[in-house]
C-alpha atoms as a PDB file:
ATOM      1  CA  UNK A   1     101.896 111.667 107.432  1.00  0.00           C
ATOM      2  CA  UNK A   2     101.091 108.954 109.514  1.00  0.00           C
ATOM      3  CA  UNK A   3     102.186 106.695 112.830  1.00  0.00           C
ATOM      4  CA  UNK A   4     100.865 106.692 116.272  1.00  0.00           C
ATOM      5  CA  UNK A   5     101.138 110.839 117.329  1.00  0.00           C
ATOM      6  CA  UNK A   6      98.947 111.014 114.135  1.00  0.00           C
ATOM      7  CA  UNK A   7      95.089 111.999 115.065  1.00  0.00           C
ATOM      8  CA  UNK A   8      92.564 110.653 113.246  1.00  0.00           C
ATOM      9  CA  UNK A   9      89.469 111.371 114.326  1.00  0.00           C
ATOM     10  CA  UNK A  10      88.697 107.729 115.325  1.00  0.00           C
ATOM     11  CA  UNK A  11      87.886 105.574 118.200  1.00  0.00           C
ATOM     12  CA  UNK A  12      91.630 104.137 118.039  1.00  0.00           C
ATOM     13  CA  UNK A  13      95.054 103.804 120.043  1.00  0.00           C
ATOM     14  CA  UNK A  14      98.941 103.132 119.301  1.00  0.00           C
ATOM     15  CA  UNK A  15      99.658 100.233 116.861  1.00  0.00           C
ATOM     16  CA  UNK A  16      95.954 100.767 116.041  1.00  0.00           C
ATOM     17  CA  UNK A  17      96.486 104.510 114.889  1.00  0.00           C
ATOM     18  CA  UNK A  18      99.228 103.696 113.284  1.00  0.00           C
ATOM     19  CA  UNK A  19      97.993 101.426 110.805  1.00  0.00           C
ATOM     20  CA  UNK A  20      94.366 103.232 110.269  1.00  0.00           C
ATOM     21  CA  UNK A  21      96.808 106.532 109.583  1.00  0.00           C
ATOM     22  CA  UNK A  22      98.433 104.912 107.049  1.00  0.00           C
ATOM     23  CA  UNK A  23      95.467 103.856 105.612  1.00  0.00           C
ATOM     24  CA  UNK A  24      94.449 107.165 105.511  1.00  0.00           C
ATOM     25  CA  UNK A  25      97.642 108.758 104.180  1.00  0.00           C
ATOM     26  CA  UNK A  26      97.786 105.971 101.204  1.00  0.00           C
ATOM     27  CA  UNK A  27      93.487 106.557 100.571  1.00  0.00           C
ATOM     28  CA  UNK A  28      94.541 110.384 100.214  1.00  0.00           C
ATOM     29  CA  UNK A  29      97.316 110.121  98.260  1.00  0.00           C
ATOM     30  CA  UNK A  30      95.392 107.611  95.977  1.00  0.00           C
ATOM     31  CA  UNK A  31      92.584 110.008  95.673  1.00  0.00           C
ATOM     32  CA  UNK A  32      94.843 112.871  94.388  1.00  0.00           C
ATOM     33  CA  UNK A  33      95.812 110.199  91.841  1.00  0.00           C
ATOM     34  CA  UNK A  34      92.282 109.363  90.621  1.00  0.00           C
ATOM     35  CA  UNK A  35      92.184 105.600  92.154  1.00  0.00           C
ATOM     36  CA  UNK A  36      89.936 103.836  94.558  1.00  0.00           C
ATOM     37  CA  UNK A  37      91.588 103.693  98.179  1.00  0.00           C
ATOM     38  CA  UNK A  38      90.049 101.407 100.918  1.00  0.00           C
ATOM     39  CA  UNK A  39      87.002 101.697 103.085  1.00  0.00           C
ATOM     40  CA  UNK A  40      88.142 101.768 107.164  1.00  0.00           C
ATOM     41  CA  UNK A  41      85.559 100.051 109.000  1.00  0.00           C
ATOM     42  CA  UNK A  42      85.489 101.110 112.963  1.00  0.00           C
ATOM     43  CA  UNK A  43      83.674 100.649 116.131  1.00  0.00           C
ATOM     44  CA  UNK A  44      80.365 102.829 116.129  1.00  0.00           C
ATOM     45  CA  UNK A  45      81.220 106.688 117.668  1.00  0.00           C
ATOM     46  CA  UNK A  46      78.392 106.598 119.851  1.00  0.00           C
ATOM     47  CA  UNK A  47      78.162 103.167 121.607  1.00  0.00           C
ATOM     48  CA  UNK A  48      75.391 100.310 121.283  1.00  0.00           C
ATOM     49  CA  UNK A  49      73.013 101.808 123.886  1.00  0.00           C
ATOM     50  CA  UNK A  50      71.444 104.036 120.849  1.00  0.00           C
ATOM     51  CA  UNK A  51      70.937 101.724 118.330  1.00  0.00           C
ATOM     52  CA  UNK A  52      69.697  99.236 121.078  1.00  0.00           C
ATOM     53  CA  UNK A  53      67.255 101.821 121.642  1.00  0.00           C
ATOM     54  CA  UNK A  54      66.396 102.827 118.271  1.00  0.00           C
ATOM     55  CA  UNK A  55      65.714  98.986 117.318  1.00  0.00           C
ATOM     56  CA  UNK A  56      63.422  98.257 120.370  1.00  0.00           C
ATOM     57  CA  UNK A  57      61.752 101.214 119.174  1.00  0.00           C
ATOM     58  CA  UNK A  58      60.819 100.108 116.063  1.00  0.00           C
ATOM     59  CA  UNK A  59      60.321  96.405 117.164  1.00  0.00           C
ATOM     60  CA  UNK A  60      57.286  98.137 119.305  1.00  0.00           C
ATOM     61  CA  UNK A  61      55.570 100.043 116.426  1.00  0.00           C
ATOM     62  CA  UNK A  62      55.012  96.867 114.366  1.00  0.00           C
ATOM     63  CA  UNK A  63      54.256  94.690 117.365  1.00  0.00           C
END
């Protein structure tokens, strides 16, 4: 199943679910089958503030 009422547990919206759903559907369905289906790259689920954080982190140990 897929279209835009379809959740999928991503940071997406309308034309956007859509398409990733159908991605999904076909990577399922391909999976049952034995074949490789396609990676969905996304938005991180957490925002940049962490990793900003996390990186000047480790910048300061090694300065």
């Amino acid at each position: 199943m897929a279209g835009d009422t379809v959740r999928t547990g991503l940071p997406v919206a309308l034309m956007e679910r859509a398409a990733t759903s159908g991605f999904l559907a076909a990577n399922a369905l391909l999976l049952r089958w034995g074949l490789r289906g396609h990676a969905l790259w996304t938005v991180p689920g957490r925002g940049r503030v962490a990793a900003l954080c996390w990186a000047a982190a480790r910048a300061g140990d090694h300065g």
